[in-house]
Protein backbone atom coordinates (compact mmCIF):
# COMPACT_ATOMS: atom_id res chain seq x y z
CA UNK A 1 35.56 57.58 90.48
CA UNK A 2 33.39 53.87 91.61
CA UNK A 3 35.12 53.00 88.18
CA UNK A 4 38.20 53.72 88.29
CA UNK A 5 38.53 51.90 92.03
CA UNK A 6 37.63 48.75 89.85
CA UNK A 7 40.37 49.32 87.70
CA UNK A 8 43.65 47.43 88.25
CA UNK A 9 46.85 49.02 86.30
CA UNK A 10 49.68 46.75 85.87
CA UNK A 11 52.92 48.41 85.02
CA UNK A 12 55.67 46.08 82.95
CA UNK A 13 58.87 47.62 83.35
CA UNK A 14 61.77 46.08 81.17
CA UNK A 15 65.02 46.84 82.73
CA UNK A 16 69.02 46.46 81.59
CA UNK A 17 71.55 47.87 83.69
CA UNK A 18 68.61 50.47 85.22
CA UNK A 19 70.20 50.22 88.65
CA UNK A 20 70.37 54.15 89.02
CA UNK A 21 66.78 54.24 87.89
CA UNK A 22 64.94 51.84 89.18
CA UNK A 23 64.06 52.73 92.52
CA UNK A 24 63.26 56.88 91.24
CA UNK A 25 60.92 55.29 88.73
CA UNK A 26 59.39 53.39 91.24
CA UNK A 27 59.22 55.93 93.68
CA UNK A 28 57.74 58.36 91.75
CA UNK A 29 54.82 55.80 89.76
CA UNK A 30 53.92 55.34 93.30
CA UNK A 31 54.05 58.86 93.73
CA UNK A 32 51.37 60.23 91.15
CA UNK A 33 49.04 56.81 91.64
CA UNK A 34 48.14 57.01 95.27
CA UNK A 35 44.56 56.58 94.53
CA UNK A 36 44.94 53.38 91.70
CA UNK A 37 45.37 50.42 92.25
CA UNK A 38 48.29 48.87 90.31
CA UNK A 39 51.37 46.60 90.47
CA UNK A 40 55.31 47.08 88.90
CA UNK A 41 55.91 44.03 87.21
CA UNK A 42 60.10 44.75 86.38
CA UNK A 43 61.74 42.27 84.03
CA UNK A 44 65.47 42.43 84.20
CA UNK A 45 67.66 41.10 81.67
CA UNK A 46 70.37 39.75 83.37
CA UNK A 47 72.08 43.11 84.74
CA UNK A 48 75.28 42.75 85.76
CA UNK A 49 74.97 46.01 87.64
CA UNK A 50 72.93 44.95 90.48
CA UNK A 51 69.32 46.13 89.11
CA UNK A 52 67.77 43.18 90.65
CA UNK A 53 69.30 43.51 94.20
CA UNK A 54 67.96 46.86 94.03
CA UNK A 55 64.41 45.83 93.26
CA UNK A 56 64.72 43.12 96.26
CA UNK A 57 65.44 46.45 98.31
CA UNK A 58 62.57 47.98 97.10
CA UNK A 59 60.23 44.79 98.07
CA UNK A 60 61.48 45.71 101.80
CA UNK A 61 59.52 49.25 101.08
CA UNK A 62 56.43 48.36 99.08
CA UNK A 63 55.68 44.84 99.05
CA UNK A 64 56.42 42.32 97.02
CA UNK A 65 52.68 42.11 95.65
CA UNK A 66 53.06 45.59 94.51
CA UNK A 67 56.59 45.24 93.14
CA UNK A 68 56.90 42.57 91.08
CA UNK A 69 60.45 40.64 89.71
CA UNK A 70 60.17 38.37 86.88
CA UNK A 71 63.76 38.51 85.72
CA UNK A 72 65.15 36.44 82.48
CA UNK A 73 68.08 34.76 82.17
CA UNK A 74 70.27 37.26 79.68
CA UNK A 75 69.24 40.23 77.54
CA UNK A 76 66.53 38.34 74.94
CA UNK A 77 64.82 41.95 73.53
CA UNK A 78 62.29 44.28 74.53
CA UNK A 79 59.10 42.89 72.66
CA UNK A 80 59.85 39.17 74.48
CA UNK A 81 60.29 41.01 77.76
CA UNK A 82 56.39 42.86 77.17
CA UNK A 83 55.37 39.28 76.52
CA UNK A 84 57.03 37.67 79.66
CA UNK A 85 55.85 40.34 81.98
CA UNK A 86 52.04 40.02 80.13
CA UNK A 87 52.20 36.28 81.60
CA UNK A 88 52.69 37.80 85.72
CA UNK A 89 50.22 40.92 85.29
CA UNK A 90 46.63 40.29 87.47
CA UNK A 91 45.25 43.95 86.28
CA UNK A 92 42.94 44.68 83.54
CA UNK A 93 44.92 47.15 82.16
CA UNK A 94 48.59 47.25 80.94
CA UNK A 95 50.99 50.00 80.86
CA UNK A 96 54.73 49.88 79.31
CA UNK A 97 57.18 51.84 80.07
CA UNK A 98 60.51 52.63 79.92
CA UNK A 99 62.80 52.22 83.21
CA UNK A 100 65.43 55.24 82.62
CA UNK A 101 62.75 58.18 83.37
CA UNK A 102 62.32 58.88 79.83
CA UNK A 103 58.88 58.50 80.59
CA UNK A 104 57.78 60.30 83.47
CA UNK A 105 55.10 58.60 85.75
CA UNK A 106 53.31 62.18 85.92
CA UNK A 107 51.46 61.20 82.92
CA UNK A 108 50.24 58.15 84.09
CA UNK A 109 46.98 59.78 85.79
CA UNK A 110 46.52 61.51 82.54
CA UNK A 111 46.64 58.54 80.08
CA UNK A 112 44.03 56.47 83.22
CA UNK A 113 41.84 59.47 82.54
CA UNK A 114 42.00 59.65 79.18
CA UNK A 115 40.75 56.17 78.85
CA UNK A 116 38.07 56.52 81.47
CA UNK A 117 36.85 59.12 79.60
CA UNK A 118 36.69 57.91 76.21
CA UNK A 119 36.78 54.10 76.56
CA UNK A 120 39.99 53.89 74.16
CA UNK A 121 41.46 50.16 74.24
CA UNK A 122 45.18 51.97 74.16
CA UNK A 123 46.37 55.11 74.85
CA UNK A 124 49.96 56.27 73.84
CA UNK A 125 51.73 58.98 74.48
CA UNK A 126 52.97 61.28 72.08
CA UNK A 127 56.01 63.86 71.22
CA UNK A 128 54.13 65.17 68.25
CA UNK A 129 51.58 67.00 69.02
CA UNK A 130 50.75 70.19 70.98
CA UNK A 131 52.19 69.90 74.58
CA UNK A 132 54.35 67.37 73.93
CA UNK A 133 58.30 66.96 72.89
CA UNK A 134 62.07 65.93 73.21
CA UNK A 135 64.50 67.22 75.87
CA UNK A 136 67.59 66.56 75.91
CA UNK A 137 68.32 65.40 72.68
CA UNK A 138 70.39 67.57 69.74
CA UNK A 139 69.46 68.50 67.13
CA UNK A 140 70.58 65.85 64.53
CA UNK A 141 68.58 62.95 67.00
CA UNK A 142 65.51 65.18 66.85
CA UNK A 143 65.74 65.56 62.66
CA UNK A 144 66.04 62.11 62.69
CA UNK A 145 63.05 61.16 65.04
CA UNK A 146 60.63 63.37 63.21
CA UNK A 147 62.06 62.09 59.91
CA UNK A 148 61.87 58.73 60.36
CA UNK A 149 58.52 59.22 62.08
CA UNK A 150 57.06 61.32 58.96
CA UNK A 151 58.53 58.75 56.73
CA UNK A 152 56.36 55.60 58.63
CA UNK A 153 53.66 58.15 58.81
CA UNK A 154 53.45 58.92 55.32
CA UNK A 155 53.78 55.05 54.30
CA UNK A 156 52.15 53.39 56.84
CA UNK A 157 48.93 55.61 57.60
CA UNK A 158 48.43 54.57 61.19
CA UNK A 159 46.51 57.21 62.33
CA UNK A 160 48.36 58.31 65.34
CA UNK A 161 51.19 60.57 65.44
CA UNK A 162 54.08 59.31 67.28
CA UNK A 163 55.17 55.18 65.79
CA UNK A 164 57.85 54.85 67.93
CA UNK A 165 56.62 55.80 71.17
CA UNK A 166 56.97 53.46 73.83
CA UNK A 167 54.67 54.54 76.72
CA UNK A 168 51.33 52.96 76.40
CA UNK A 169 48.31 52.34 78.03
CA UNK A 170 46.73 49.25 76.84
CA UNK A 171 43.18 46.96 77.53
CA UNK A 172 44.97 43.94 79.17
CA UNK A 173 42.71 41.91 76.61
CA UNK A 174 43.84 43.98 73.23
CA UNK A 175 47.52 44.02 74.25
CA UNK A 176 47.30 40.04 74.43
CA UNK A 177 45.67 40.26 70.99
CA UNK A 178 48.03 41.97 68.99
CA UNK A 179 51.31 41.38 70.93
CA UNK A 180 50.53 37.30 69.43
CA UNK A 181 50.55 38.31 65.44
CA UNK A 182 53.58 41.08 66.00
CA UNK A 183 56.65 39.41 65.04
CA UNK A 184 59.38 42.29 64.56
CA UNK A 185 61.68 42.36 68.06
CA UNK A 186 63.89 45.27 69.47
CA UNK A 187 62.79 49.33 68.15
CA UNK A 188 60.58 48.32 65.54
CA UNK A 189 58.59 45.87 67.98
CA UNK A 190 56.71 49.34 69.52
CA UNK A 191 55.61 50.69 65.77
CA UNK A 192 54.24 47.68 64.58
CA UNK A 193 52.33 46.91 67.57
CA UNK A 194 50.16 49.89 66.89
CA UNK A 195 50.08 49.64 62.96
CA UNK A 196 48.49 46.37 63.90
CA UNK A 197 46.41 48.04 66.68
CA UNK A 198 45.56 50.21 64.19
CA UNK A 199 45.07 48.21 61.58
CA UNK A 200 42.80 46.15 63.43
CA UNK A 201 40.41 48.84 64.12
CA UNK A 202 41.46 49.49 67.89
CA UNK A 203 40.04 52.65 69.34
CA UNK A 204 43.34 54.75 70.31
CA UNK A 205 43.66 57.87 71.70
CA UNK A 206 46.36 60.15 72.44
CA UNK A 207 48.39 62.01 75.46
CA UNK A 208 51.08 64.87 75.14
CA UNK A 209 53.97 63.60 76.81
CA UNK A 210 57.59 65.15 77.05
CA UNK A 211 60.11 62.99 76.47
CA UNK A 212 63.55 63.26 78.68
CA UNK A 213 66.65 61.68 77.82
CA UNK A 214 68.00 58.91 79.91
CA UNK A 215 69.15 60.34 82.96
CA UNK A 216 71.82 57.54 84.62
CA UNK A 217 73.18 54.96 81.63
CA UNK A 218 74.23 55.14 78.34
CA UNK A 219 71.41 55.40 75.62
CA UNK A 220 71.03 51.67 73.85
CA UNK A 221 69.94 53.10 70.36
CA UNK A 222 72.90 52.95 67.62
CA UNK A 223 73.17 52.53 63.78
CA UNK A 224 72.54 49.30 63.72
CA UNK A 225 68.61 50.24 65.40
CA UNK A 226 68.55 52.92 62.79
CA UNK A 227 68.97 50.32 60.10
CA UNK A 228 66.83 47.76 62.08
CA UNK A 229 64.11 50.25 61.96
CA UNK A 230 64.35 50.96 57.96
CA UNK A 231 63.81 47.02 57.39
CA UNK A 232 60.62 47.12 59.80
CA UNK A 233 59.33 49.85 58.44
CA UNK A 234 59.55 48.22 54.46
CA UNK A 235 58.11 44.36 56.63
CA UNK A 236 55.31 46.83 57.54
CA UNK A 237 54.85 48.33 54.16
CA UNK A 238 54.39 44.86 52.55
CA UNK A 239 52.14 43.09 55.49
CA UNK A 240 50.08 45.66 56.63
């Protein structure tokens, strides 16, 4: 536990139109970290739906050196908005996350103890493996998920089980390593960071997570993602 207190988790939250969201999320990462110390760094794009009053709210309630706004200007991508929050974090640790409660801040004790124990410079959760999986979507979206998952598994031989994933745990000073030689933006921005992770001989390690469709919002994942993700996954192929 003396380690752990020595610990300092910084949370980068990338948000667009989250303003339904933001203040659960928040609510509950302070819920199931009482005994961590950590900061929400949130990094707005721009919503025209009032996210970032919302978050000024919020500063009334926790603080505004535990709750964090580093908004941009318009919507510029997820991987630049990882590497704008990185520039704001004071924590030794890193952990991204999605803002629509797709990722449930319940695991965040587990993936902190996971790493404790095993000294893994990230830890990611997964869908697929034992313990973990998909709610909410049909069952077309889940074929397609586990297909195109197999397929970059099969081609790509990372050596972890869910590519796509976008809940992570990283070592402040390994996320700052590979974020600089990643160079894909949008979905495909989350698989190569940990082909390169992996290919750099990172130690990674693995939670079961459930996944949960968004709650509030439309999902931002189309055809032209689906396509997007096909030409990553050949840019992989050939660089990796």
């Amino acid at each position: 536990m003396v380690k752990e207190k020595k610990n300092k988790y910084s949370i980068i939250v990338p948000t667009y139109n989250e303003r339904l969201n933001i203040a659960l999320i928040v609510y509950l990462i302070f819920k199931h970290l009482r005994d961590v110390d950590f900061e929400i760094i949130i990094v707005d794009d721009g919503s025209p739906d009032g996210t970032q009053e919302v978050v000024k709210q919020l500063h009334q309630v926790y603080g505004e050196d535990r709750i964090l706004l580093r908004p941009r200007a318009k919507k510029l991508g997820l991987g630049t908005a990882y590497i704008h929050g990185l520039k704001h974090v004071s924590g030794n640790f890193v952990v991204i996350m999605d803002a629509d409660l797709s990722h449930h801040p319940k695991y965040l004790p587990s993936f902190i103890k996971k790493q404790l124990e095993t000294g893994a410079s990230i830890v990611t959760g997964t869908r697929y493996v034992k313990g973990g999986g998909v709610h909410g979507w049909n069952l077309m979206r889940k074929l397609t998920s586990r297909g195109a998952n197999v397929l970059a598994q099969t081609l790509l031989w990372p050596g972890v089980s869910d590519l796509t994933g976008s809940f992570r745990l990283y070592k402040k000073s390994v996320l700052e390593d590979i974020i600089s030689s990643v160079v894909s933006k949008g979905y495909v921005f989350q698989m190569e960071m940990i082909v390169r992770a992996s290919r750099k001989g990172y130690h990674i390690e693995e939670v079961p997570i459930t996944f949960v469709d968004r709650v509030f919002g439309s999902s931002k994942l189309g055809g032209s993602e689906i396509v997007e993700y096909l030409k990553g996954l050949a840019y992989l192929l050939v660089t990796t």
